[in-house]
C-alpha atoms as a PDB file:
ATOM      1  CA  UNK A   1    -159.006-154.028 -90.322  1.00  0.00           C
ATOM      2  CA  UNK A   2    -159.254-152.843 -93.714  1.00  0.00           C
ATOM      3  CA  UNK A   3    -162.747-154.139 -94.475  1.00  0.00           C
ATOM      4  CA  UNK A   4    -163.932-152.614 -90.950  1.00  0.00           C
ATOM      5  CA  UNK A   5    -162.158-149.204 -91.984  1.00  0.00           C
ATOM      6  CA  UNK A   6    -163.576-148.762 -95.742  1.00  0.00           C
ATOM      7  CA  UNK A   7    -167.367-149.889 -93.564  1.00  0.00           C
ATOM      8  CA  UNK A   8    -166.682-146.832 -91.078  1.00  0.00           C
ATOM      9  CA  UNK A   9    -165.882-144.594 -94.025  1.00  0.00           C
ATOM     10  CA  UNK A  10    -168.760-145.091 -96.323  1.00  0.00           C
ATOM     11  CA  UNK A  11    -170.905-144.465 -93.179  1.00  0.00           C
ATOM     12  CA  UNK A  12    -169.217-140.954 -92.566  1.00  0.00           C
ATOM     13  CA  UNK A  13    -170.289-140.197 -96.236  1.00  0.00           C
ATOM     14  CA  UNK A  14    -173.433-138.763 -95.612  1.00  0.00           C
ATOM     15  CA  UNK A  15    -171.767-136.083 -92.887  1.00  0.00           C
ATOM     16  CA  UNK A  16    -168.630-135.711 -94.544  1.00  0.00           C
ATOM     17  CA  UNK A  17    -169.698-134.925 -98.099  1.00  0.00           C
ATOM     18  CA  UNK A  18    -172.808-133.953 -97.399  1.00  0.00           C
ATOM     19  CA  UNK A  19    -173.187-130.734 -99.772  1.00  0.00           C
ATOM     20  CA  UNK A  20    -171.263-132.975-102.052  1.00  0.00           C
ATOM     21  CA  UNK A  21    -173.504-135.398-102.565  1.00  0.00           C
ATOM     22  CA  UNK A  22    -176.641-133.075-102.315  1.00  0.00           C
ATOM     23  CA  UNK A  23    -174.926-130.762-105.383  1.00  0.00           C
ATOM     24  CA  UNK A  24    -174.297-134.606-107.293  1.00  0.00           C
ATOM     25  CA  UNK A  25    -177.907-135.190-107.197  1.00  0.00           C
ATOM     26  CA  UNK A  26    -178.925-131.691-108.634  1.00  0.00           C
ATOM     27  CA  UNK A  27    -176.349-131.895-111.021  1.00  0.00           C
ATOM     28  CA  UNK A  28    -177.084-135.196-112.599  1.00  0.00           C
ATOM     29  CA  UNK A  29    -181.188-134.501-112.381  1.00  0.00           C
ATOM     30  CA  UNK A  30    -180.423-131.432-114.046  1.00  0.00           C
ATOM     31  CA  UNK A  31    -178.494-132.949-116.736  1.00  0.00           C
ATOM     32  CA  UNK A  32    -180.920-135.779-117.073  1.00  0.00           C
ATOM     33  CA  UNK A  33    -183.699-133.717-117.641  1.00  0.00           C
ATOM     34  CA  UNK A  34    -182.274-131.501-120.318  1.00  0.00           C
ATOM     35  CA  UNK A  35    -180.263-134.398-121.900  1.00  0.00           C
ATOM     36  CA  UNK A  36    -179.244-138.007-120.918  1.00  0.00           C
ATOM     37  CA  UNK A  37    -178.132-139.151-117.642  1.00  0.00           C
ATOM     38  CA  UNK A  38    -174.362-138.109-117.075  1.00  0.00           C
ATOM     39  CA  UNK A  39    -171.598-139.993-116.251  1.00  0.00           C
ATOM     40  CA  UNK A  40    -169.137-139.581-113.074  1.00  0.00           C
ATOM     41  CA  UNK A  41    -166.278-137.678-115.634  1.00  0.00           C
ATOM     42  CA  UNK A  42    -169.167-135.301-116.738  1.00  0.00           C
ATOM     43  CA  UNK A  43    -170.179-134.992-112.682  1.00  0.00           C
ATOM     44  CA  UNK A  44    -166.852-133.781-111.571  1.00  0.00           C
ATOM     45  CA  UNK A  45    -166.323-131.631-114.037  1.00  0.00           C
ATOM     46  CA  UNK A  46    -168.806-129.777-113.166  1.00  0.00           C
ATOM     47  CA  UNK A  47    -168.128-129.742-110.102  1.00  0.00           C
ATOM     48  CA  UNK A  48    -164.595-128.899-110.904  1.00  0.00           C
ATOM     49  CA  UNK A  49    -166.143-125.614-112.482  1.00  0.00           C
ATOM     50  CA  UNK A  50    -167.909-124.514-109.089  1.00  0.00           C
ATOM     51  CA  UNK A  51    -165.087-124.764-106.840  1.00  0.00           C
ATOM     52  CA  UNK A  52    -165.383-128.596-105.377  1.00  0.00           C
ATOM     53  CA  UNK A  53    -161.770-129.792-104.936  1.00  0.00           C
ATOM     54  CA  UNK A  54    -162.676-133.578-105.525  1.00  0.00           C
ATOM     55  CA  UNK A  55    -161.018-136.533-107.068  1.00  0.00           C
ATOM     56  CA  UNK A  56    -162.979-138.682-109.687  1.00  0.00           C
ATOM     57  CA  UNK A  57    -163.157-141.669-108.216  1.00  0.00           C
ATOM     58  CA  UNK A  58    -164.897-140.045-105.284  1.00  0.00           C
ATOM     59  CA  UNK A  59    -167.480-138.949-107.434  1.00  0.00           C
ATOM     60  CA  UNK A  60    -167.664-142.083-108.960  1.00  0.00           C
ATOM     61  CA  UNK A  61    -167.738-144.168-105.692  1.00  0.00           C
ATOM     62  CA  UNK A  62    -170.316-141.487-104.134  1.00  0.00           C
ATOM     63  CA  UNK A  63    -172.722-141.885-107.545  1.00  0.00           C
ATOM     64  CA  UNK A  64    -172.395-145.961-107.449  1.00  0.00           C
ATOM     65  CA  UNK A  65    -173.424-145.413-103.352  1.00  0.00           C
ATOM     66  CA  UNK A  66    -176.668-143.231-104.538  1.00  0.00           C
ATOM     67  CA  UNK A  67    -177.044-145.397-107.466  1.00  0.00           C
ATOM     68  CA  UNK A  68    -176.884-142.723-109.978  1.00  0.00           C
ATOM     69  CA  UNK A  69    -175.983-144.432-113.275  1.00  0.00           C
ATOM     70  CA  UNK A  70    -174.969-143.053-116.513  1.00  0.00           C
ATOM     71  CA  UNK A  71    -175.999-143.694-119.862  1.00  0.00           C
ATOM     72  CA  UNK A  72    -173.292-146.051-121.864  1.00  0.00           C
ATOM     73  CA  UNK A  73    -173.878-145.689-125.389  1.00  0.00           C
ATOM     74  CA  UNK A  74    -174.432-148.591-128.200  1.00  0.00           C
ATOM     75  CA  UNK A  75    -172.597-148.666-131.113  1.00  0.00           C
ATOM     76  CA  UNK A  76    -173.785-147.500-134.046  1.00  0.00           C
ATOM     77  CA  UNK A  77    -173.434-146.947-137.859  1.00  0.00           C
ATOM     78  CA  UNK A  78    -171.173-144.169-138.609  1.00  0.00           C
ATOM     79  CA  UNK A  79    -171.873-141.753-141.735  1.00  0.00           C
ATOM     80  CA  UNK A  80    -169.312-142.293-144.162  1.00  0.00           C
ATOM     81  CA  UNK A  81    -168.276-139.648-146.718  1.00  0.00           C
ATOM     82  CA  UNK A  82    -165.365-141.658-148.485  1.00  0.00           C
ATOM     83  CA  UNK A  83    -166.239-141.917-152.152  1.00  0.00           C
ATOM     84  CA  UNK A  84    -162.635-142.361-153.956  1.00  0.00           C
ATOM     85  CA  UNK A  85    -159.620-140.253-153.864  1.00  0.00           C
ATOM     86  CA  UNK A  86    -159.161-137.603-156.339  1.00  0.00           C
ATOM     87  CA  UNK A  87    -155.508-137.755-157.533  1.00  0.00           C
ATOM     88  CA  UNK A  88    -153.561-134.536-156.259  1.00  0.00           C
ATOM     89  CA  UNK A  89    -156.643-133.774-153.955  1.00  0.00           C
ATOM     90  CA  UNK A  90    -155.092-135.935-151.051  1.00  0.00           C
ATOM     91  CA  UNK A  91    -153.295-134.072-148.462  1.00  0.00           C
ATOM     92  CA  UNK A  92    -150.902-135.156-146.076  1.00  0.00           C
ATOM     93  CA  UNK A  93    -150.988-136.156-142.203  1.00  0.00           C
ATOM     94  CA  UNK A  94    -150.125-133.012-140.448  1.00  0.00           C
ATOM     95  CA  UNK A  95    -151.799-133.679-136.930  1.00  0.00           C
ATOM     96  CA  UNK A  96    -150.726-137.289-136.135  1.00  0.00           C
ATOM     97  CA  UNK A  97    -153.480-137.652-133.599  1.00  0.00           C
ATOM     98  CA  UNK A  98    -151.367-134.591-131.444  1.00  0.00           C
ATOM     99  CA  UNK A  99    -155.000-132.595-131.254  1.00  0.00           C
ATOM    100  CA  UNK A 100    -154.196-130.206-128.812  1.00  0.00           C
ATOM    101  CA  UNK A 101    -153.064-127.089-129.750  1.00  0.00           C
ATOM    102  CA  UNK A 102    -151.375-123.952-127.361  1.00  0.00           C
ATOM    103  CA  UNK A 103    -153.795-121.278-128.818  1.00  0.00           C
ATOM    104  CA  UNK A 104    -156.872-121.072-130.852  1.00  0.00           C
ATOM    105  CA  UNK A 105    -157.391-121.079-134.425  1.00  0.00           C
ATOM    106  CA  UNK A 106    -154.454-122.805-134.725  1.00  0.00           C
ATOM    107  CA  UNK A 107    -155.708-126.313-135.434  1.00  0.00           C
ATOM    108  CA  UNK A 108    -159.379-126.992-136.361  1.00  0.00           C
ATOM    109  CA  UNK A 109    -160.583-130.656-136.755  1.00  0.00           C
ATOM    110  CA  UNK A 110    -164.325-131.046-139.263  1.00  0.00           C
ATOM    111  CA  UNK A 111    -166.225-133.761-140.191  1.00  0.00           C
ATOM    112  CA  UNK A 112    -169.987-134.450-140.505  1.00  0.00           C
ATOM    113  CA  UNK A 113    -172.368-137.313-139.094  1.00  0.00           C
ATOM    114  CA  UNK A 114    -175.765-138.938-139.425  1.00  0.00           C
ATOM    115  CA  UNK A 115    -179.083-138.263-137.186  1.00  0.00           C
ATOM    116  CA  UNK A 116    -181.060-141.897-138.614  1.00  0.00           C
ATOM    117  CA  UNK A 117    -184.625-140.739-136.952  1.00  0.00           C
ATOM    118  CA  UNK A 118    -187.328-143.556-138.262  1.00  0.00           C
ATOM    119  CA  UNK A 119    -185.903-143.283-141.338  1.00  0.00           C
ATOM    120  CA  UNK A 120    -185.268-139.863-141.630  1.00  0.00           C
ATOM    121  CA  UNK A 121    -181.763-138.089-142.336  1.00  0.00           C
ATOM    122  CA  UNK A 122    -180.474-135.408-140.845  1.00  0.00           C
ATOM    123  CA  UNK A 123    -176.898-134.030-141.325  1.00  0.00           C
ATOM    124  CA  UNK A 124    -174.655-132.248-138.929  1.00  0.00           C
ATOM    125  CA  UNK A 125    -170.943-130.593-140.339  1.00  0.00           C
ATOM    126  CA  UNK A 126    -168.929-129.018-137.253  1.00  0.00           C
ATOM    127  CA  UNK A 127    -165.555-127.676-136.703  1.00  0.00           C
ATOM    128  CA  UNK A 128    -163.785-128.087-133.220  1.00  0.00           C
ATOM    129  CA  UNK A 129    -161.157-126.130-132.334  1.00  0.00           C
ATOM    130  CA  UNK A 130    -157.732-127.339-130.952  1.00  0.00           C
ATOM    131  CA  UNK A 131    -157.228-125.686-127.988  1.00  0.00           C
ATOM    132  CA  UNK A 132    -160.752-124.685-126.060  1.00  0.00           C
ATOM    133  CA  UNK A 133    -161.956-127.680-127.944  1.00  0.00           C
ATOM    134  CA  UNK A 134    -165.329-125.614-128.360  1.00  0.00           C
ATOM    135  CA  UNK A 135    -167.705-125.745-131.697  1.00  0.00           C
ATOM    136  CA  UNK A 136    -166.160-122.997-134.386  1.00  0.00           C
ATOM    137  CA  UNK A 137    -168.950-123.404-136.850  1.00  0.00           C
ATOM    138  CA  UNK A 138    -171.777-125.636-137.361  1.00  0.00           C
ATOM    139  CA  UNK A 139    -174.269-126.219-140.341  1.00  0.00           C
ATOM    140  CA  UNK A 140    -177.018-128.740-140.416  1.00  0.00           C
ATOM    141  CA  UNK A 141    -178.340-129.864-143.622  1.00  0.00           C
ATOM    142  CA  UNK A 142    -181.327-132.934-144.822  1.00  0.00           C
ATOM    143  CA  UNK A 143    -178.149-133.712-147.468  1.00  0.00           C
ATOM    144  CA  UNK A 144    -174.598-133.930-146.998  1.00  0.00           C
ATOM    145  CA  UNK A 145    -173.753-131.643-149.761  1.00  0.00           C
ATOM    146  CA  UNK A 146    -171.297-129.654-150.938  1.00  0.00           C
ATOM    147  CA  UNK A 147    -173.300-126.314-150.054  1.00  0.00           C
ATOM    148  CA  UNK A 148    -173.497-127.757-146.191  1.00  0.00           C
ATOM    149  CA  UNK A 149    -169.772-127.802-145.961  1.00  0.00           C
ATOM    150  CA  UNK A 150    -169.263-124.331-147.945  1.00  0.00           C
ATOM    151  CA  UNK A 151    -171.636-122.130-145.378  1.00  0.00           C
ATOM    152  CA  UNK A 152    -170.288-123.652-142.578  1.00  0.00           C
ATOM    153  CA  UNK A 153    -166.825-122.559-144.239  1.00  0.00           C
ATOM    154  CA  UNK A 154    -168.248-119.024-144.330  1.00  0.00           C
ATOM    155  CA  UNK A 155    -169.511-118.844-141.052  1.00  0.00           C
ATOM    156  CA  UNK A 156    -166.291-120.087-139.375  1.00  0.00           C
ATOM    157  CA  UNK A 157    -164.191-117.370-141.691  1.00  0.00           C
ATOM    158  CA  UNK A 158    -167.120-114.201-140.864  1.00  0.00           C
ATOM    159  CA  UNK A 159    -166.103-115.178-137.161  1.00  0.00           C
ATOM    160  CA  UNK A 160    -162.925-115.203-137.305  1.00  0.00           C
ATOM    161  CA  UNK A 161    -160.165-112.868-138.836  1.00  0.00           C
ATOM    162  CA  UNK A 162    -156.842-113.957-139.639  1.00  0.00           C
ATOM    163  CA  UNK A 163    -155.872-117.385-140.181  1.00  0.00           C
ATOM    164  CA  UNK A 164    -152.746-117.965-141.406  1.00  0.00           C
ATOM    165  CA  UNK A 165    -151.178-120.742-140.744  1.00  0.00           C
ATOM    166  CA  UNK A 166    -154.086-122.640-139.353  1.00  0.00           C
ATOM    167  CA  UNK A 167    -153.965-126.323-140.131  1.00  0.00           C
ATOM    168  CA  UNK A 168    -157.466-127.506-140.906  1.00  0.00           C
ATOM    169  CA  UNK A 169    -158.028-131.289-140.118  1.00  0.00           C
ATOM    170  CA  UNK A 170    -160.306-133.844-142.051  1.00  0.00           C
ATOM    171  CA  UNK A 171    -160.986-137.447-143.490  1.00  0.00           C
ATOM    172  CA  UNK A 172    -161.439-138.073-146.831  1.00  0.00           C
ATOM    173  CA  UNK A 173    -164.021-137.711-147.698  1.00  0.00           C
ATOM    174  CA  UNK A 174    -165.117-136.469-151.113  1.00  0.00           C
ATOM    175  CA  UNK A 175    -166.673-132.831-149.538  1.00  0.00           C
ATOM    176  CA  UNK A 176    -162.982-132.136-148.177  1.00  0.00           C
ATOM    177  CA  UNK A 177    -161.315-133.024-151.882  1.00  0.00           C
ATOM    178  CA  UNK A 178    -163.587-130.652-153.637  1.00  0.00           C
ATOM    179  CA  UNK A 179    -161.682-127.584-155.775  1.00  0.00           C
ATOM    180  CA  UNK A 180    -163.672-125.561-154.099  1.00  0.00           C
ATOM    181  CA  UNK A 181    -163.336-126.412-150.404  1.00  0.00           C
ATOM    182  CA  UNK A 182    -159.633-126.530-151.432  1.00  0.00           C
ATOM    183  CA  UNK A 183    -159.477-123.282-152.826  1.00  0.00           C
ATOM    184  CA  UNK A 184    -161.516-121.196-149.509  1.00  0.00           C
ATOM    185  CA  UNK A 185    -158.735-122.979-147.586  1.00  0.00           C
ATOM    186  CA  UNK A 186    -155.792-121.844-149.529  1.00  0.00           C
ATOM    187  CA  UNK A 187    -156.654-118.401-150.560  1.00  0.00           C
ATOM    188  CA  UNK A 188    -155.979-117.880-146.512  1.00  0.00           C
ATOM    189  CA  UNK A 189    -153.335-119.241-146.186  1.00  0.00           C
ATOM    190  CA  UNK A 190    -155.064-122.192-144.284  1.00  0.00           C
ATOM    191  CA  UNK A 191    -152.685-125.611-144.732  1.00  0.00           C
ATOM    192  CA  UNK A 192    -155.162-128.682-145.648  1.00  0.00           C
ATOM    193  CA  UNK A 193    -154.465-132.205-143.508  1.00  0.00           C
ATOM    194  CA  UNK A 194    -156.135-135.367-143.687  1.00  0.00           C
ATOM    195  CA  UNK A 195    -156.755-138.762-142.204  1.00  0.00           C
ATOM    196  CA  UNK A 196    -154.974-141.787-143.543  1.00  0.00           C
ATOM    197  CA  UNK A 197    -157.501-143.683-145.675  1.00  0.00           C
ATOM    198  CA  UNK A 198    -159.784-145.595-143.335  1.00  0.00           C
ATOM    199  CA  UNK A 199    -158.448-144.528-140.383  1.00  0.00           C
ATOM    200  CA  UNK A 200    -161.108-142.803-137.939  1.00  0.00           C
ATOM    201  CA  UNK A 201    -158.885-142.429-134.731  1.00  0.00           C
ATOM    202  CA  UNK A 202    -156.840-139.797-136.797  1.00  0.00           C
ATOM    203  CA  UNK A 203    -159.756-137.429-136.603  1.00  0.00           C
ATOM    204  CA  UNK A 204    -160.360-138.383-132.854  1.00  0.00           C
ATOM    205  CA  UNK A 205    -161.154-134.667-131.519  1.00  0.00           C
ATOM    206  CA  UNK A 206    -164.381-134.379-134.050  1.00  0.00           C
ATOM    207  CA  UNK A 207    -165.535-137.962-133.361  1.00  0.00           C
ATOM    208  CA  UNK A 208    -165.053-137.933-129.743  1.00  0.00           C
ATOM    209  CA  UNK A 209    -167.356-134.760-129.763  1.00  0.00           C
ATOM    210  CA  UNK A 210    -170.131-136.603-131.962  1.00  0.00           C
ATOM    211  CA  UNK A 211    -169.783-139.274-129.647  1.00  0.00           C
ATOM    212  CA  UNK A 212    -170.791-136.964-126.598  1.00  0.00           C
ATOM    213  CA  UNK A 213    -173.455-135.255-128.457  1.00  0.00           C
ATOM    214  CA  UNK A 214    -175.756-138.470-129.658  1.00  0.00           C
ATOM    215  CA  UNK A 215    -174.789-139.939-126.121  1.00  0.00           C
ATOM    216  CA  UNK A 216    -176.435-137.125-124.351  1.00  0.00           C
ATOM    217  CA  UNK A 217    -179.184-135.410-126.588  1.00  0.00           C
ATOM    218  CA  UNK A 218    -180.171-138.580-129.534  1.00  0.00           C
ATOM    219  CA  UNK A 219    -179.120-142.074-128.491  1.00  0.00           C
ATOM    220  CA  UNK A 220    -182.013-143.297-126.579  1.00  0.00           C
ATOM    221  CA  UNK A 221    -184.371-140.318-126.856  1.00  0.00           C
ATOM    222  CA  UNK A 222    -185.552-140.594-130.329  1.00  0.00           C
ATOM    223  CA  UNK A 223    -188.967-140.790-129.334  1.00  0.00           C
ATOM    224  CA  UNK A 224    -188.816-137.179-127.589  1.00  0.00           C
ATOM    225  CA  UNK A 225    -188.303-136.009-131.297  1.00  0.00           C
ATOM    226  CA  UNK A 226    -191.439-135.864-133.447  1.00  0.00           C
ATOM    227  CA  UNK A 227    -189.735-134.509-136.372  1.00  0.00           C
ATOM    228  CA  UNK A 228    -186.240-133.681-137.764  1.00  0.00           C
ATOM    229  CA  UNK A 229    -187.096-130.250-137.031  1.00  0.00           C
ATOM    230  CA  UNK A 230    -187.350-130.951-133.499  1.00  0.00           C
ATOM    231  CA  UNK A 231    -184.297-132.487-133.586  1.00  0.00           C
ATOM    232  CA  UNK A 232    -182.214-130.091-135.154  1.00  0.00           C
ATOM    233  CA  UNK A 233    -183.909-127.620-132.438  1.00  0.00           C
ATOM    234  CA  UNK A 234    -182.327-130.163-129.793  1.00  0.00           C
ATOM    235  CA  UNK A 235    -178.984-130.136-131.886  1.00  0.00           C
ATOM    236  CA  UNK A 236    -178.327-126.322-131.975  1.00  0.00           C
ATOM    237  CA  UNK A 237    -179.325-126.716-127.960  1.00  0.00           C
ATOM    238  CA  UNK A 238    -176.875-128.917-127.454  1.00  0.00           C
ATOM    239  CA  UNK A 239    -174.286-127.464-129.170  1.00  0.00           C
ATOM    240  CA  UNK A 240    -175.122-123.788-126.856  1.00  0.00           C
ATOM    241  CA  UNK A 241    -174.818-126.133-123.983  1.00  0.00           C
ATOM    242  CA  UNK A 242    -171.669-127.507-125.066  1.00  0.00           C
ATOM    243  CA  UNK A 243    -169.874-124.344-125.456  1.00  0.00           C
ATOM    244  CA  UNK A 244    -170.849-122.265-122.800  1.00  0.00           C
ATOM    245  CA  UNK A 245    -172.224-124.604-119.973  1.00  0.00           C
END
């Protein structure tokens, strides 16, 4: 009776979710188009955002039934910025992996990674925020240098005013041990927190967002890009996208 019952109610689909499935379909065309075939969680969010009270495994039953797949990502080499530690330059743990925050500017998370395209290197350092877990400040660079990480500083602190108290969030990496980067941090009262050596998942906020991005926009659609100019055209995109869409 079961089998018979789940038959009859995949047949109903079509009349019971019918502007359901139709507003699927543009949604994951759309997406496709602009970036790389979206995934069920991406789908109901969406959805989510226009009004649709629906469950996500719904959406994901309703997108295996039209046969609307997303794209799973490949692993790849991850940039790597750990050159040494600097004695006194290490900081302590102060997010233990609890990345959420209550209000913004309270915890920001930073980090940068690798566009590989034919060869060619592009850079991109970001800084999430905590709480709406949008992009703060972003800088892209053809060298991960020290001047890459210090305008991105500048444009995070121009757009926002007091930050007292904010615990900034890193890895180890030599950029992040700098007397300099140090100093812009404590001269506002700004507390400094690392990774533990090695240890990725401790700065899972920033990676999880780098993850999304060369999922959707790089990962599979290198050939769309004829240059690196292109593709940091497609970055900054992206990034719009990501905050506001």
């Amino acid at each position: 009776s079961n089998y018979y019952d789940i038959l009859k109610r995949e047949d109903q689909d079509e009349i019971k979710h019918h502007s359901l499935i139709k507003r699927i379909k543009e949604i994951f065309f759309e997406l496709k188009d602009r970036y790389t075939a979206p995934g069920y969680r991406t789908i109901t969010d969406h959805l989510h955002n226009e009004g649709f009270r629906i469950n996500r495994k719904t959406v994901y039953r309703l997108m295996r039934k039209l046969n609307l797949i997303g794209y799973r990502m490949k692993r790849r080499r991850r940039y790597n910025s750990f050159e040494g530690e600097i004695e006194g330059r290490i900081k302590p743990n102060l997010i233990k992996r609890n990345f959420f925050a209550i209000r913004p500017n309270m915890k920001w998370y930073t980090d940068i990674t690798e566009f590989n395209l034919r060869g060619q290197k592009l850079y991109l350092s970001a800084i999430i925020d905590g709480c709406g877990r949008d992009i703060v400040a972003y800088n892209i660079s053809r060298s991960p240098n020290l001047q890459q990480v210090m305008t991105m500083l500048d444009d995070a602190f121009k757009a926002n005013g007091s930050l007292n108290g904010l615990v900034f969030h890193s890895d180890r990496g030599w950029q992040y041990q700098h007397k300099s980067y140090q100093y812009e941090l404590a001269r506002r009262g700004i507390e400094q927190s690392m990774s533990r050596k090695g240890c990725s998942p401790d700065d899972g906020l920033m990676e999880g967002f780098f993850g999304i991005l060369k999922r959707e926009m790089f990962y599979g659609k290198e050939d769309l890009y004829a240059n690196l100019n292109e593709l940091e055209q497609a970055i900054k995109d992206y990034i719009h996208f990501y905050n506001y869409e």
